[in-house]
C-alpha atoms as a PDB file:
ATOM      1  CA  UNK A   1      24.553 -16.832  20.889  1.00  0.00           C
ATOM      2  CA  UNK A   2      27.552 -15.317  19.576  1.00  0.00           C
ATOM      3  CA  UNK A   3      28.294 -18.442  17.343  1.00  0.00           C
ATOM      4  CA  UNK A   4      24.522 -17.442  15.824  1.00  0.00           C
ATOM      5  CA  UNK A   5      25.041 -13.519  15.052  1.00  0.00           C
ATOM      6  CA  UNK A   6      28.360 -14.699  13.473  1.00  0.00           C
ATOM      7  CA  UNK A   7      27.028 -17.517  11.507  1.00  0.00           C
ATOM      8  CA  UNK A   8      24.574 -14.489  10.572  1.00  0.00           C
ATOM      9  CA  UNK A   9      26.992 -11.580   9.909  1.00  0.00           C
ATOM     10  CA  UNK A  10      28.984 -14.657   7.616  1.00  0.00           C
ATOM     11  CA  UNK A  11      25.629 -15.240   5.651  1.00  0.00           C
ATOM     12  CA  UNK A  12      24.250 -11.894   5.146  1.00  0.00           C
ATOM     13  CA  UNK A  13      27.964 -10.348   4.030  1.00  0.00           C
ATOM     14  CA  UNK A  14      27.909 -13.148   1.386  1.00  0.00           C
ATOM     15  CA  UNK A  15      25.510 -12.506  -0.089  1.00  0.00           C
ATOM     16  CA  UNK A  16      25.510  -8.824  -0.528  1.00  0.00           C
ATOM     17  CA  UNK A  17      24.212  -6.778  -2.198  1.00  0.00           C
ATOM     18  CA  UNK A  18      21.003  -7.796  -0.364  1.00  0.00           C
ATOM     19  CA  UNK A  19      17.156  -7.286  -1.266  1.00  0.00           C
ATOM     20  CA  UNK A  20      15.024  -8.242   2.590  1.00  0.00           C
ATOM     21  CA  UNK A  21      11.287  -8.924   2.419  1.00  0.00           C
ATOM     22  CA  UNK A  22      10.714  -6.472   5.142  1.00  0.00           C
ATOM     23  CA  UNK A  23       7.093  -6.121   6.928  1.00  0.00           C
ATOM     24  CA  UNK A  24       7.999  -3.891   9.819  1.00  0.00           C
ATOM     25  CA  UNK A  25       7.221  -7.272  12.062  1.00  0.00           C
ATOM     26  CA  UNK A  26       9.784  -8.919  14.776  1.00  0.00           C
ATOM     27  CA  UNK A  27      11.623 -10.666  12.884  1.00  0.00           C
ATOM     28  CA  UNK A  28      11.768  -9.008   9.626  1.00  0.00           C
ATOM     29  CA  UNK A  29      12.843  -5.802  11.489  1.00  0.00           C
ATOM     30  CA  UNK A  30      15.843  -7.096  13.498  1.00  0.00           C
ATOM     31  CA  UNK A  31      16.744  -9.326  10.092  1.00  0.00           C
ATOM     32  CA  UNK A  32      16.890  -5.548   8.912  1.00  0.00           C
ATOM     33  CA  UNK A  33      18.416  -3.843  11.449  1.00  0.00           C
ATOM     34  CA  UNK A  34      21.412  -6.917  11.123  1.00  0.00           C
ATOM     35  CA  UNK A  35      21.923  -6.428   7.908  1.00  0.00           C
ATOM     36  CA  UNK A  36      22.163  -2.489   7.968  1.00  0.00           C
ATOM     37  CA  UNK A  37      25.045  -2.723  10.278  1.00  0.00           C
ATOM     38  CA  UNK A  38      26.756  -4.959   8.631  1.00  0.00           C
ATOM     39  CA  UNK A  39      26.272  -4.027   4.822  1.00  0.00           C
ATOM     40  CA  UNK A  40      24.993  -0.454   4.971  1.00  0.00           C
ATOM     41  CA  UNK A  41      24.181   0.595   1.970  1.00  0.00           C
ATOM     42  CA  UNK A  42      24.256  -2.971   0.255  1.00  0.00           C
ATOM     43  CA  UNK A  43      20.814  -3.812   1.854  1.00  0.00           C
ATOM     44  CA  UNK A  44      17.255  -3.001   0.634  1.00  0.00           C
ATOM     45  CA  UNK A  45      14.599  -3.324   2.662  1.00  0.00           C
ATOM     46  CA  UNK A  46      11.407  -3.758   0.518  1.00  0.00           C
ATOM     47  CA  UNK A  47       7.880  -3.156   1.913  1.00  0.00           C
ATOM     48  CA  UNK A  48       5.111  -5.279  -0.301  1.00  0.00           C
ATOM     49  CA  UNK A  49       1.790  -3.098   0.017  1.00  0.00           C
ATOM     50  CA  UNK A  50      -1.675  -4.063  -0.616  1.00  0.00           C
ATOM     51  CA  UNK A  51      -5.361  -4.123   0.451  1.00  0.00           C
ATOM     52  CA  UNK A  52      -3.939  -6.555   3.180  1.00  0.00           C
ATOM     53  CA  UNK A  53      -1.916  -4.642   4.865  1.00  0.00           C
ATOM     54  CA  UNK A  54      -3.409  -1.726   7.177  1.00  0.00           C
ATOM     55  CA  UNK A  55      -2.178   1.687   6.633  1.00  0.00           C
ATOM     56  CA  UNK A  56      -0.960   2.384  10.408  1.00  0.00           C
ATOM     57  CA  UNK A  57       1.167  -1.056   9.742  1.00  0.00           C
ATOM     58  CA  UNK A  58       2.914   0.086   6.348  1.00  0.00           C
ATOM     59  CA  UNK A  59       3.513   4.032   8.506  1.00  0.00           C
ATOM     60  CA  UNK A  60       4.983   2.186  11.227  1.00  0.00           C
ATOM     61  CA  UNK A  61       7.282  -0.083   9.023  1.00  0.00           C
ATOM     62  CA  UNK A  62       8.373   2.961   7.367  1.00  0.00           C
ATOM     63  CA  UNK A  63       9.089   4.669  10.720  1.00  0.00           C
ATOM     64  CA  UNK A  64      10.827   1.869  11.927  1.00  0.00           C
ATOM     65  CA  UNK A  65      13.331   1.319   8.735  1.00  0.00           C
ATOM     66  CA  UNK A  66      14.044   5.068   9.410  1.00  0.00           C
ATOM     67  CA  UNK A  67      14.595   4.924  13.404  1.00  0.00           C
ATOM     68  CA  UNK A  68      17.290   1.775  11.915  1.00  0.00           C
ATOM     69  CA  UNK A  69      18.583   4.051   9.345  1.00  0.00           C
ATOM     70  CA  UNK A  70      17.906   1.430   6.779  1.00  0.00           C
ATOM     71  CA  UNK A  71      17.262   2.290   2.833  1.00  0.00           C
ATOM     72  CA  UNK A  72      13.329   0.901   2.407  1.00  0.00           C
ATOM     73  CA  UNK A  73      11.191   0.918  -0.738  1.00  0.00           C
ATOM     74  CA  UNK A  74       8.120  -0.021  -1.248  1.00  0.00           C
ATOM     75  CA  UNK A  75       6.562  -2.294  -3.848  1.00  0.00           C
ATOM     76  CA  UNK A  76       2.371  -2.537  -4.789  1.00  0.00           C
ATOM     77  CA  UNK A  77       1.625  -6.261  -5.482  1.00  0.00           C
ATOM     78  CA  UNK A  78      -1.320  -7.520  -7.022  1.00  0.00           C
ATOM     79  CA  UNK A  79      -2.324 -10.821  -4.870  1.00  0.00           C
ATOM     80  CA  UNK A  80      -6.010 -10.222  -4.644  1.00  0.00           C
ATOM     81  CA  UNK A  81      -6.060 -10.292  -8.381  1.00  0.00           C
ATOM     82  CA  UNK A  82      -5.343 -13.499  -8.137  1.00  0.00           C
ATOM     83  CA  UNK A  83      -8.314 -16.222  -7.960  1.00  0.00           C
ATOM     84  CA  UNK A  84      -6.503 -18.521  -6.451  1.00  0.00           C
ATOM     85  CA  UNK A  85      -5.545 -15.870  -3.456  1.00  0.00           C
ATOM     86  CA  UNK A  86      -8.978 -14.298  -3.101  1.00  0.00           C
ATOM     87  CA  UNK A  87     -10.760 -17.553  -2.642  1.00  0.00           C
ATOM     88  CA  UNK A  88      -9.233 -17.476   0.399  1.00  0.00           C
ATOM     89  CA  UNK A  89      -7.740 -21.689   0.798  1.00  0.00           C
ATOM     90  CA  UNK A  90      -5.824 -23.134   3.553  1.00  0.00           C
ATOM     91  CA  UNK A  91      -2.894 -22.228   1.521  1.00  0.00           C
ATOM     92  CA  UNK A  92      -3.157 -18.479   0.951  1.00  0.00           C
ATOM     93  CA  UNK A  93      -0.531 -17.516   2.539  1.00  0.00           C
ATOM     94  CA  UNK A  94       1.196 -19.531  -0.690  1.00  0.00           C
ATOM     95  CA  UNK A  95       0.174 -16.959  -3.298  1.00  0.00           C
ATOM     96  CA  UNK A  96       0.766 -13.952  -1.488  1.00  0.00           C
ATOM     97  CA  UNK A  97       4.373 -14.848  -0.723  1.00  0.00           C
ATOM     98  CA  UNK A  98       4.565 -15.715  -4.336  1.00  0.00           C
ATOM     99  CA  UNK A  99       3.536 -12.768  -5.624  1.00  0.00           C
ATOM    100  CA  UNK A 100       5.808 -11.018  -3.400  1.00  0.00           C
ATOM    101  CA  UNK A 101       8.886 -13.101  -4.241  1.00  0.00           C
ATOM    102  CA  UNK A 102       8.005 -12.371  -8.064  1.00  0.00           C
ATOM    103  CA  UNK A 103       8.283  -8.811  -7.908  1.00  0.00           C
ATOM    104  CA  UNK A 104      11.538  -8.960  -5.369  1.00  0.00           C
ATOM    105  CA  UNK A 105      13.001 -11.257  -8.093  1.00  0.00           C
ATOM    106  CA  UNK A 106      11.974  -8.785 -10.969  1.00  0.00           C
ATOM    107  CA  UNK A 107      13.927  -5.769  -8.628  1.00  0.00           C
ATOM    108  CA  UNK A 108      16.942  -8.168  -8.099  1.00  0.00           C
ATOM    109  CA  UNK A 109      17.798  -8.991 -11.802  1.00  0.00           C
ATOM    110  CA  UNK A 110      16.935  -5.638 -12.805  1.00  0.00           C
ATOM    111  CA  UNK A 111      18.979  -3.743 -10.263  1.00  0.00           C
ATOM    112  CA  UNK A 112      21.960  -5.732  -9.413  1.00  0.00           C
ATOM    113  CA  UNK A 113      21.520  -7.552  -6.246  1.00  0.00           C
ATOM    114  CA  UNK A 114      22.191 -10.735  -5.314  1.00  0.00           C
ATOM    115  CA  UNK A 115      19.695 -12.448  -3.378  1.00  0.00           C
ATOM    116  CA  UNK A 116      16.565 -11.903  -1.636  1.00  0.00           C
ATOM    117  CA  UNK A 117      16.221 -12.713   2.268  1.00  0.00           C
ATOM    118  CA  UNK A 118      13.079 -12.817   4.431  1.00  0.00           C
ATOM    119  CA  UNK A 119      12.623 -13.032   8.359  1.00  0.00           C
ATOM    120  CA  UNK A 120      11.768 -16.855   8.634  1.00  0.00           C
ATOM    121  CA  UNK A 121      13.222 -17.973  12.041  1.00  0.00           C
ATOM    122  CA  UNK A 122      13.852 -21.123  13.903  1.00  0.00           C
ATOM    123  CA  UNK A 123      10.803 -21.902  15.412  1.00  0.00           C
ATOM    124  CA  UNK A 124       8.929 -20.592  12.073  1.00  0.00           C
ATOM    125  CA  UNK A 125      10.795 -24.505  10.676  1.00  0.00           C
ATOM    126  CA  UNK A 126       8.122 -26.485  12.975  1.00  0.00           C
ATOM    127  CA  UNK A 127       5.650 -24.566  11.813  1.00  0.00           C
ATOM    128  CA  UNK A 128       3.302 -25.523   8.297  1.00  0.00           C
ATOM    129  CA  UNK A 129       4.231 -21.932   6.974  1.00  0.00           C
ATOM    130  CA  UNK A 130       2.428 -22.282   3.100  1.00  0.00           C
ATOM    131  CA  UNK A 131       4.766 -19.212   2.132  1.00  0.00           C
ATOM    132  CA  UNK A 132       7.687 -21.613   2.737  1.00  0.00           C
ATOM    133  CA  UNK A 133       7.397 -23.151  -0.482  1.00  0.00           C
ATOM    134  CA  UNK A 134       6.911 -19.778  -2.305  1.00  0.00           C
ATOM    135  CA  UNK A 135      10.589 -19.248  -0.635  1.00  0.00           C
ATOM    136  CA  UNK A 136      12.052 -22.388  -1.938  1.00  0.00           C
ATOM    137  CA  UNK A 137      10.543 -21.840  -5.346  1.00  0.00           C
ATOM    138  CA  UNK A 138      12.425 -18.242  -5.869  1.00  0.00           C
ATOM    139  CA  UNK A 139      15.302 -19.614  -3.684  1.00  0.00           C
ATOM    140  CA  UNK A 140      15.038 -16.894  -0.853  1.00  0.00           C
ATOM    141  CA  UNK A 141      17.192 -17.119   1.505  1.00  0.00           C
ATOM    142  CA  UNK A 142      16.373 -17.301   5.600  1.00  0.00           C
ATOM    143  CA  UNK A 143      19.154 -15.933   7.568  1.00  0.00           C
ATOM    144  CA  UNK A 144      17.489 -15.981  10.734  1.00  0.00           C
ATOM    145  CA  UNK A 145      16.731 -19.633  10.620  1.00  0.00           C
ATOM    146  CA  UNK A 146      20.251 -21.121   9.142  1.00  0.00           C
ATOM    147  CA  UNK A 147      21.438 -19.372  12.465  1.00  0.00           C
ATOM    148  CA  UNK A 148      19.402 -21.085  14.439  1.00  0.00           C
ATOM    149  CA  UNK A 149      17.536 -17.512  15.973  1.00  0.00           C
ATOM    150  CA  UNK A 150      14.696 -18.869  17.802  1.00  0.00           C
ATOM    151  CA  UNK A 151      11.777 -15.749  18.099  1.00  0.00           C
ATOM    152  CA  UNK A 152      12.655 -15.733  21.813  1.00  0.00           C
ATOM    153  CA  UNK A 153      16.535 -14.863  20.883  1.00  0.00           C
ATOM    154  CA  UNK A 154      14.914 -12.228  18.302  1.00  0.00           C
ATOM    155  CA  UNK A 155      12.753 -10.583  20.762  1.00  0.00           C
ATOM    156  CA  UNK A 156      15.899 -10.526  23.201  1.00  0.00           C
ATOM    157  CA  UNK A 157      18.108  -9.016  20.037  1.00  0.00           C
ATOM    158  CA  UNK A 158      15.837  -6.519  19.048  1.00  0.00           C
ATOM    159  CA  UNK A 159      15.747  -5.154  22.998  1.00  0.00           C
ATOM    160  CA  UNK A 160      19.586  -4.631  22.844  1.00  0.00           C
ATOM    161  CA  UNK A 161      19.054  -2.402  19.820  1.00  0.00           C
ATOM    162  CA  UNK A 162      16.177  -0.507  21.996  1.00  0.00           C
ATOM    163  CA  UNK A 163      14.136  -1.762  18.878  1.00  0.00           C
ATOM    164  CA  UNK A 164      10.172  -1.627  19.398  1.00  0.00           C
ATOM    165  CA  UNK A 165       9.350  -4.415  18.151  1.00  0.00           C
ATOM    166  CA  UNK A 166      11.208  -6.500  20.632  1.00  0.00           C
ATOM    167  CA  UNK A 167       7.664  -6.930  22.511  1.00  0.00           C
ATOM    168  CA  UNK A 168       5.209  -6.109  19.646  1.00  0.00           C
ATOM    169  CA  UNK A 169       2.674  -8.909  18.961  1.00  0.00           C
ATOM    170  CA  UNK A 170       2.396 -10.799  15.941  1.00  0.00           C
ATOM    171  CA  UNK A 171       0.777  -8.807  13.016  1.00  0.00           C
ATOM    172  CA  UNK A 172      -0.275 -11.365  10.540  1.00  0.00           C
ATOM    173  CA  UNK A 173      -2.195  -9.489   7.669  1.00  0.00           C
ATOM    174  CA  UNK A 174      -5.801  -8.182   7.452  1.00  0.00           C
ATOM    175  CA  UNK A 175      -7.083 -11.354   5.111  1.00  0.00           C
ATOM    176  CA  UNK A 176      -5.893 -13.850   8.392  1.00  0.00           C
ATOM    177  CA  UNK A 177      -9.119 -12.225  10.262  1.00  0.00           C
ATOM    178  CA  UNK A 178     -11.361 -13.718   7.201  1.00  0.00           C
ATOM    179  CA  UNK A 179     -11.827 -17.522   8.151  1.00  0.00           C
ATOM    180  CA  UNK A 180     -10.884 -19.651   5.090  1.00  0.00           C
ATOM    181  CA  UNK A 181     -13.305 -21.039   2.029  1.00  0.00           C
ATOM    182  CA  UNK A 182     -15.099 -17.016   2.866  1.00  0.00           C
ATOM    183  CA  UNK A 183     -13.997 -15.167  -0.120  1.00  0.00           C
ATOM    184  CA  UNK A 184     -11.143 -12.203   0.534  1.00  0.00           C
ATOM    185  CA  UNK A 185     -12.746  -8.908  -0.608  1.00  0.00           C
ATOM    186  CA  UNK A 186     -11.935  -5.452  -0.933  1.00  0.00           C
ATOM    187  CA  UNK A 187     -14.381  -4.555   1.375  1.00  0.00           C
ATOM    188  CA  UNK A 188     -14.210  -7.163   4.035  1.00  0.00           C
ATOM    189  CA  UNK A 189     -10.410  -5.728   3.907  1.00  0.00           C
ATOM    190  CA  UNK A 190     -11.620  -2.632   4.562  1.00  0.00           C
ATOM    191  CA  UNK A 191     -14.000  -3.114   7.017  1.00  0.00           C
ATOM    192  CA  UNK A 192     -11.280  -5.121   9.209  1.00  0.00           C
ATOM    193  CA  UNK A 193      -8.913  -2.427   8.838  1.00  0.00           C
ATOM    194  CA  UNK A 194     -11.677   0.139  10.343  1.00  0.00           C
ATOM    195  CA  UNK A 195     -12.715  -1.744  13.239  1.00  0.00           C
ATOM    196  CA  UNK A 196      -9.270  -2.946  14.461  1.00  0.00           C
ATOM    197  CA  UNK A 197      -8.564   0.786  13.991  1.00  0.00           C
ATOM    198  CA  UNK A 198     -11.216   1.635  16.577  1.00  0.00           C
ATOM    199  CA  UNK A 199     -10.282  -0.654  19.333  1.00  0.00           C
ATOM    200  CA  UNK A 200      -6.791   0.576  18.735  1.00  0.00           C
ATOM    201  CA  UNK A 201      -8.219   4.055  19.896  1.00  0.00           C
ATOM    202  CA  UNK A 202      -9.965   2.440  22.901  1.00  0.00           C
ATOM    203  CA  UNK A 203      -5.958   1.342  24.349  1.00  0.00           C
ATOM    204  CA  UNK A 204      -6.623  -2.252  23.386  1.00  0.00           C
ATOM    205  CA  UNK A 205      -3.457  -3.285  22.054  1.00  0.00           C
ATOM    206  CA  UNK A 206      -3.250  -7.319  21.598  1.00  0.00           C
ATOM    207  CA  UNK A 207      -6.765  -8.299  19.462  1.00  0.00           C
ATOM    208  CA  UNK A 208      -8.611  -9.824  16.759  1.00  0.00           C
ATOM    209  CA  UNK A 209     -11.683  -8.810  14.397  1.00  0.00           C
ATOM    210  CA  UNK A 210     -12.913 -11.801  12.885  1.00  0.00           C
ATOM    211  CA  UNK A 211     -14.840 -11.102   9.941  1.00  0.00           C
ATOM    212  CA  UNK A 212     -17.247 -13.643   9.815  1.00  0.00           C
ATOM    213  CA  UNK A 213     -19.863 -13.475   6.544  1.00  0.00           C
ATOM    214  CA  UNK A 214     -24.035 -14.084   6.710  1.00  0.00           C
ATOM    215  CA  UNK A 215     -26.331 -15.075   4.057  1.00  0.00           C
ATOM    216  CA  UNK A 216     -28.123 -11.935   3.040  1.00  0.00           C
ATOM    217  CA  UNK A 217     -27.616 -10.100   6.392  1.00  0.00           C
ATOM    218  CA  UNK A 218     -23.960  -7.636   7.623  1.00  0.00           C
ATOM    219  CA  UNK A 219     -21.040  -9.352   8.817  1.00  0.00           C
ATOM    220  CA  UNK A 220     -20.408 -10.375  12.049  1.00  0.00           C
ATOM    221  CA  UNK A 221     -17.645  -8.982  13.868  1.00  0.00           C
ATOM    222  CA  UNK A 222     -16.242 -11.761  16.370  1.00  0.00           C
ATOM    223  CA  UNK A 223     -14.023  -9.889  18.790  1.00  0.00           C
ATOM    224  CA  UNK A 224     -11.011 -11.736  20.540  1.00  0.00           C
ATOM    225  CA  UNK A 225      -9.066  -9.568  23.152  1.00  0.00           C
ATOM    226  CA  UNK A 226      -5.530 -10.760  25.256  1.00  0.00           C
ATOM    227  CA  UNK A 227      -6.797 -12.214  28.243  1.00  0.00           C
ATOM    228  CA  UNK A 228      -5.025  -9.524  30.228  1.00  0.00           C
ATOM    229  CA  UNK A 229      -6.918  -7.244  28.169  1.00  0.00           C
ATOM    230  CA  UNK A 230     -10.355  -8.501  28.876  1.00  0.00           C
ATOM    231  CA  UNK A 231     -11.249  -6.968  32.288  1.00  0.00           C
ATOM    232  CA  UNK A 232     -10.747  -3.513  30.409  1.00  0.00           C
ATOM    233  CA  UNK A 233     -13.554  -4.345  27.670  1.00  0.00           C
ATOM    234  CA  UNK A 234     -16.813  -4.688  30.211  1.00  0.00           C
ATOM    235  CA  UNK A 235     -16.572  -0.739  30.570  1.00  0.00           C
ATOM    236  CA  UNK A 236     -16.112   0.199  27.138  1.00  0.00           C
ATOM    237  CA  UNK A 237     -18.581  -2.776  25.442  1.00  0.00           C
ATOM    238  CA  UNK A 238     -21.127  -0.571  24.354  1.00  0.00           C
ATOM    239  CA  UNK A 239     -19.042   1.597  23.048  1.00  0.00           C
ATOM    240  CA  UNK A 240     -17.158  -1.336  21.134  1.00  0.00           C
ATOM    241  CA  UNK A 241     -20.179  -2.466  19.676  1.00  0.00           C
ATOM    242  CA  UNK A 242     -21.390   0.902  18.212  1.00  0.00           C
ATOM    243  CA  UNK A 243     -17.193   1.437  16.868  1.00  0.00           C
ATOM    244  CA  UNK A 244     -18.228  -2.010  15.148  1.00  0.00           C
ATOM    245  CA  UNK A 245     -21.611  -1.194  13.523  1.00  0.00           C
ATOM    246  CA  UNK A 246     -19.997   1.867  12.399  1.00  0.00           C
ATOM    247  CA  UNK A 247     -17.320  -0.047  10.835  1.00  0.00           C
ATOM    248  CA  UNK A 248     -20.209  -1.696   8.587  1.00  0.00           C
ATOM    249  CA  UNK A 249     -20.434  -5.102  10.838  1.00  0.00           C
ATOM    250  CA  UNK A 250     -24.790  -5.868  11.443  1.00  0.00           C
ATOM    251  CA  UNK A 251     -23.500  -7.514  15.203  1.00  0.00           C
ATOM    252  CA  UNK A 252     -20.964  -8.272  17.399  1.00  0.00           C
ATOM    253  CA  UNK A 253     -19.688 -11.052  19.287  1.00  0.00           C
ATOM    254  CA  UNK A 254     -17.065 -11.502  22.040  1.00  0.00           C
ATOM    255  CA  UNK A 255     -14.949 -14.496  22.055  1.00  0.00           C
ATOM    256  CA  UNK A 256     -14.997 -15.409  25.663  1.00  0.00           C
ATOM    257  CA  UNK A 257     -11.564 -17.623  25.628  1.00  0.00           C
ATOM    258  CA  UNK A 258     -10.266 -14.058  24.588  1.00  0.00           C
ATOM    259  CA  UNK A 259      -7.229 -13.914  21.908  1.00  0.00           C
ATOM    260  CA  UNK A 260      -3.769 -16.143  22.434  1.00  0.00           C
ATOM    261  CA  UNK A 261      -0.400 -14.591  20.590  1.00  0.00           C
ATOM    262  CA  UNK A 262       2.014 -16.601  18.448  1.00  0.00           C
ATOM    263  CA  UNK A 263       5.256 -16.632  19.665  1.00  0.00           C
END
């Protein structure tokens, strides 16, 4: 382990001043909280907000860069103006990184930096990550992963810098709940964002609103809850489903195999 954080100290202090794609997620925050202690002042953190990302999400991030002490800016980009983004492929995940990586690339030569860095770890590599090749393309760098960090050694990291994040779930964005070839819309966005909102205020903590479309009828929402969360929602179903219709979904469903986390 200690050949790892130095291998990661050597990487991040040579290429300071650093710009890090920074999400408020696992491994973007520790990849933060690294390179704050050892550049200071010579990182960025940038925060790329859109439709996609849910407003409690960005509040946190920000929280979190400040707990860390980090400097954190954020950025609006412009993915769902792009056709090839809102049709929602198999690839997605492409366009949005690249329209990230754009604007990071437009701060870096206009301010000074370096290079750009984004929380890509070890077991992300056996992964098909789309955004990958977005990374490749603008030649962002992965610290985490060129030190071999596996999430598990992240996680583990982040607890011995009392981080919160060390046991938060995985927060992929709001257009992941929209199955693919079903167009991503500013209101299906929307609607996500309001019911995962409400079964945050019910104490569910590790879930899933699938946003599932209908010919000429109100979405379904398909609701997937932890499995060690799913004796809690029997009580409460009622009162899920109504949270739901309010939200703007015509029915609910309830996954039975419940929701599994990434690493």
């Amino acid at each position: 382990m200690q050949e790892k954080l130095a291998h990661l100290t050597q990487q991040l202090r040579a290429h300071a001043p650093l710009v890090i794609a920074y999400s408020g997620g696992v491994d973007s925050a520790y990849l933060l909280a690294e390179a704050h202690r050892c550049l200071g002042d010579e990182v960025l953190g940038v925060i790329a907000d859109s439709p996609s990302l849910p407003r409690q999400a960005l509040a946190d991030a920000l929280a979190l860069a400040a707990q860390i002490g980090a400097r954190v800016e954020v950025v609006q980009t412009d993915e769902m103006a792009n056709p090839d983004y809102a049709s929602n492929p198999i690839n997605r995940c492409y366009f949005c990184k690249a329209e990230l990586f754009l604007k990071l690339d437009e701060l870096v030569l206009a301010r000074g930096f370096r290079a750009i860095a984004y929380g890509e770890n070890a077991d992300d590599a056996r992964a098909v990550r789309p955004g990958r090749l977005a990374a490749a393309e603008f030649a962002v760098l992965a610290p985490l992963k060129e030190a071999g960090l596996t999430k598990a050694e992240i996680r583990a990291l982040s607890r011995e810098l009392s981080l919160p994040t060390a046991d938060a779930p995985a927060q992929p964005c709001l257009s992941s709940r929209i199955p693919h070839g079903t167009p991503v819309t500013l209101d299906a966005l929307a609607m996500v964002e309001r019911g995962e909102a409400f079964l945050r205020t019910l104490g569910f903590r590790v879930f899933r609103v699938r946003h599932l479309v209908q010919l000429e009828a109100a979405p379904i929402a398909k609701v997937q809850i932890a499995p060690d969360e799913m004796e809690r929602l029997a009580p409460v179903r009622k009162e899920v489903e109504r949270g739901l219709r309010a939200a703007g979904y015509g029915s609910v469903e309830v996954d039975p195999a419940g929701y599994r986390t990434a690493l």
